[in-house]
Protein backbone atom coordinates (compact mmCIF):
# COMPACT_ATOMS: atom_id res chain seq x y z
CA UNK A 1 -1.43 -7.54 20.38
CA UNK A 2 -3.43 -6.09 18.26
CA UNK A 3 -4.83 -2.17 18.82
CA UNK A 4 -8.07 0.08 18.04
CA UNK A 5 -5.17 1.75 15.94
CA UNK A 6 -4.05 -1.61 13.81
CA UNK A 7 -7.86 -2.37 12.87
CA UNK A 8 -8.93 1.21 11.95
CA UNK A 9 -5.56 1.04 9.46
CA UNK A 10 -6.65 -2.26 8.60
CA UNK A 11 -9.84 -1.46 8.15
CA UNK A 12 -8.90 1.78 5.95
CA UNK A 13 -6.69 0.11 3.81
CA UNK A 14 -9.34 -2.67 3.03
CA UNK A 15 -11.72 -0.56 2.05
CA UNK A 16 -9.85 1.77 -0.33
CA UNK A 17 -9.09 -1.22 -2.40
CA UNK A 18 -13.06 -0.88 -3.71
CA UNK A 19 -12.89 2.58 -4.83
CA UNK A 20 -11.89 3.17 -8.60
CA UNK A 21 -9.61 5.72 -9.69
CA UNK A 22 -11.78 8.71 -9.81
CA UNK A 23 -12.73 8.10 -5.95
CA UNK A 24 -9.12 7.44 -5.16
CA UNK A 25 -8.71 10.96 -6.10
CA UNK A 26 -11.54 11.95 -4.25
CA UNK A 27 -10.67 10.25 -1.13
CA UNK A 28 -6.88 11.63 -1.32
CA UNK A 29 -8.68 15.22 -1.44
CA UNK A 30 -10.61 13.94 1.76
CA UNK A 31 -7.58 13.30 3.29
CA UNK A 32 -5.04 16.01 2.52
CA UNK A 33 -8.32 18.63 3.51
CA UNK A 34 -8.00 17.14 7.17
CA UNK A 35 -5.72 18.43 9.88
CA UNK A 36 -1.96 16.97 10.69
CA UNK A 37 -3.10 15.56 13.77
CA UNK A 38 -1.22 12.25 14.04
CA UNK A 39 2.17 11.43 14.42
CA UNK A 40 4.76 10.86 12.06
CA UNK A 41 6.32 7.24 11.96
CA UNK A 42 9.27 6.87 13.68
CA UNK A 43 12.72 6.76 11.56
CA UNK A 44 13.39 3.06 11.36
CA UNK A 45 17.72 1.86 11.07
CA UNK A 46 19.66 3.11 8.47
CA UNK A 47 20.25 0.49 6.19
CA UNK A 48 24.17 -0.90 6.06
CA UNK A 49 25.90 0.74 3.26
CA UNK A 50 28.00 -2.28 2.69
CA UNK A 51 24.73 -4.77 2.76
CA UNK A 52 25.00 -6.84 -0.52
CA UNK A 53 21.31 -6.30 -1.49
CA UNK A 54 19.86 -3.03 0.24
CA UNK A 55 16.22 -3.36 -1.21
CA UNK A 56 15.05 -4.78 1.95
CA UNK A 57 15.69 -2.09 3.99
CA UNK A 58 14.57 0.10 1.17
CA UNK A 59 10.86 -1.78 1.21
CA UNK A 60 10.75 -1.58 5.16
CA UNK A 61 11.09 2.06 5.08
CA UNK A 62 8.91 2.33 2.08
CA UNK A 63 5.98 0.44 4.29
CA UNK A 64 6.38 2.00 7.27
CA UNK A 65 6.66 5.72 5.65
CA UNK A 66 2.94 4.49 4.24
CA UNK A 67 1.78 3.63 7.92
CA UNK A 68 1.41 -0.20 6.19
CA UNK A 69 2.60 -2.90 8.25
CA UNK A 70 2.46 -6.78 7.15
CA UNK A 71 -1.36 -6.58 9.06
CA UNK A 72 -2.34 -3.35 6.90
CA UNK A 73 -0.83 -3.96 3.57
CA UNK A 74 -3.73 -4.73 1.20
CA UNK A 75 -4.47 -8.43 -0.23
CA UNK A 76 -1.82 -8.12 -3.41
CA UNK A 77 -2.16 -11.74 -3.92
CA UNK A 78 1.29 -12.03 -1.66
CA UNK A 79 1.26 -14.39 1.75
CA UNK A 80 2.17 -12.20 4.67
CA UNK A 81 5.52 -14.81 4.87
CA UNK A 82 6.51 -13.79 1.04
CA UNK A 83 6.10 -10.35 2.03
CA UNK A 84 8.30 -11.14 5.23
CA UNK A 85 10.75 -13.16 2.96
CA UNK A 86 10.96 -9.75 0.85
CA UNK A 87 11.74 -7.72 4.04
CA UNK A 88 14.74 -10.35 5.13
CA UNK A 89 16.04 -10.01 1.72
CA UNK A 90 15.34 -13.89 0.58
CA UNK A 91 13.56 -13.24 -2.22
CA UNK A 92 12.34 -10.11 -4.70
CA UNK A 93 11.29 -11.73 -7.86
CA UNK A 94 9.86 -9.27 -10.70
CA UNK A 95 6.26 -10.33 -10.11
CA UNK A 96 6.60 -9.89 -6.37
CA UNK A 97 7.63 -6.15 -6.63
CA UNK A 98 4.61 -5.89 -9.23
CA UNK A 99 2.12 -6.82 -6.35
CA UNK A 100 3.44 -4.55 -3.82
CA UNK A 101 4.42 -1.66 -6.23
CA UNK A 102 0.84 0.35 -6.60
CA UNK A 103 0.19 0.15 -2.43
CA UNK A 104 3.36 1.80 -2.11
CA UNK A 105 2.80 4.40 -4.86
CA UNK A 106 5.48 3.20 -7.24
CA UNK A 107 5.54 2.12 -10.54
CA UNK A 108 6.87 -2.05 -11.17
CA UNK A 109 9.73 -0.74 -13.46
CA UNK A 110 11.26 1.80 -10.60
CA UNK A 111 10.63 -0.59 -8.03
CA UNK A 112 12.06 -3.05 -10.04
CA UNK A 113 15.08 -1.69 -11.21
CA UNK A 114 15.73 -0.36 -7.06
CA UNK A 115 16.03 -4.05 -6.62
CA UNK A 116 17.97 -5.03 -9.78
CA UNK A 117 15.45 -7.32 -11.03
CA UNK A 118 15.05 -7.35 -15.23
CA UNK A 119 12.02 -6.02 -16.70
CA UNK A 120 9.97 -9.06 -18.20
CA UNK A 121 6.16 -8.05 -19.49
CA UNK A 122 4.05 -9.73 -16.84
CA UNK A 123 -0.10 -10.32 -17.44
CA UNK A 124 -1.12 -11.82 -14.89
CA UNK A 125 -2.80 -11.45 -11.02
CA UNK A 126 -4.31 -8.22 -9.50
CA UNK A 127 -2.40 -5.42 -8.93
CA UNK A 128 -2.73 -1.94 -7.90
CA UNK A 129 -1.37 1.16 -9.90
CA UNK A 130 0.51 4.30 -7.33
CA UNK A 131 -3.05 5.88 -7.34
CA UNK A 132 -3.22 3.92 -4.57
CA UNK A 133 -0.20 4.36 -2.75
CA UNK A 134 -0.50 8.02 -2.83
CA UNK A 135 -4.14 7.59 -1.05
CA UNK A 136 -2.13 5.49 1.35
CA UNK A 137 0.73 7.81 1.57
CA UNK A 138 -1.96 10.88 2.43
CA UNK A 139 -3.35 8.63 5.46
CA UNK A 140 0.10 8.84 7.11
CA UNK A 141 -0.29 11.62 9.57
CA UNK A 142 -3.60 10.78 10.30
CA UNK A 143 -5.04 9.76 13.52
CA UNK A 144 -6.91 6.77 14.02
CA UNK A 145 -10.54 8.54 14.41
CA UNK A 146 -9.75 10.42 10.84
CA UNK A 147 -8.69 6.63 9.24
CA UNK A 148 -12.12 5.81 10.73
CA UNK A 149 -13.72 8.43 9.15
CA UNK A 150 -11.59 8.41 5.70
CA UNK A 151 -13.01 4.72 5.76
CA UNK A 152 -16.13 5.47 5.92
CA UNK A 153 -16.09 7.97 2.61
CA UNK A 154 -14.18 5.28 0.96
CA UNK A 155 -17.36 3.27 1.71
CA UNK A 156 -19.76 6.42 0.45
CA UNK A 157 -17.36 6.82 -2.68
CA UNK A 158 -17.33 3.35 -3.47
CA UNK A 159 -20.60 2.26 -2.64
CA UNK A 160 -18.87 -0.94 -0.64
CA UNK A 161 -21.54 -3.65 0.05
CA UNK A 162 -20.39 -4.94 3.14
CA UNK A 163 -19.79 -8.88 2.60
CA UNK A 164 -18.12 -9.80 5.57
CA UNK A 165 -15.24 -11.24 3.61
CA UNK A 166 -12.45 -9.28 1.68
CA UNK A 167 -13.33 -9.62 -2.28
CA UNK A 168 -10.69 -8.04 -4.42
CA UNK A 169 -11.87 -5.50 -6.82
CA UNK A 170 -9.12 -3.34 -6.88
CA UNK A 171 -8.11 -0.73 -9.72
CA UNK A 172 -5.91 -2.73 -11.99
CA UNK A 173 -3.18 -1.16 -13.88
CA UNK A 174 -4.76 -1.64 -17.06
CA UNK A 175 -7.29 0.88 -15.93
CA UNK A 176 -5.30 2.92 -14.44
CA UNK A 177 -5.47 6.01 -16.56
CA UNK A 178 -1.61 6.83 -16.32
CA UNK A 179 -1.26 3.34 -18.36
């Protein structure tokens, strides 16, 4: 079932995907200026020691320490099932971790060589630099009124025209100005 808590932190995450990397900043000074008022996310298993291929367990905890669950993590060109087939450890190919590696605020080559997979150059489909998983890793501790709000000055920042369908203009890499 699905809360007033998923949406606003679907919501959220939707609409920081519009904002270029100048109002990412902005908007992770909007939310480090507001007060600790939600709840940290719970500590999920340790991972087995002896499991052959720990990145799994690695990119659950990654996720959930970013408050994103399969519902919240931003369109990276990824079905929610390849995303679940990453989780269960069936697959992790190279250009998988570089669609999931900017929402969770890491670069493709450390993600990459966490799960062992060789570095190939790769041109092709959107994907977000860490500017945006550090926006994402700010909302943690927030409650769901402050996502609400941080939302809406995503909107102001962005200047989001309301489409009523998710369009992907997200900061690519090549923009990014870390690149």
């Amino acid at each position: 079932m699905i809360d007033g808590a998923d949406i606003a932190r679907h919501e959220f995450t939707y609409r920081v995907t519009f904002c270029d990397h100048p109002q990412l900043a902005a908007l992770r000074e909007f939310l480090l200026a507001m007060p600790d008022e939600g709840a940290a996310p719970e500590p999920g298993p340790a991972r087995d020691p002896t499991a052959p291929d720990p990145f799994p367990a690695v990119l659950a905890g990654l996720m959930r320490n970013r408050g994103l669950g399969l519902r919240e993590f931003p369109f990276v060109g990824l079905s929610m099932s390849t995303i679940r087939g990453m989780l269960g450890g069936r697959s992790h190919r190279l250009s998988q971790l570089q669609a999931v590696a900017g929402p969770l605020g890491w670069r493709k080559e450390d993600l990459a060589s966490l799960a062992g997979e060789p570095l190939l150059p790769l041109e092709h489909g959107p994907w977000f630099c860490r500017h945006l998983g550090a926006v994402f890793l700010a909302a943690v501790p927030r409650t769901t009124e402050q996502l609400v709000r941080a939302a809406r000055e995503a909107d102001r920042l962005s200047a989001r025209q309301d489409h009523g369908a998710w369009q992907p203009v997200a900061p690519r890499v090549q923009d990014c100005p870390d690149a």
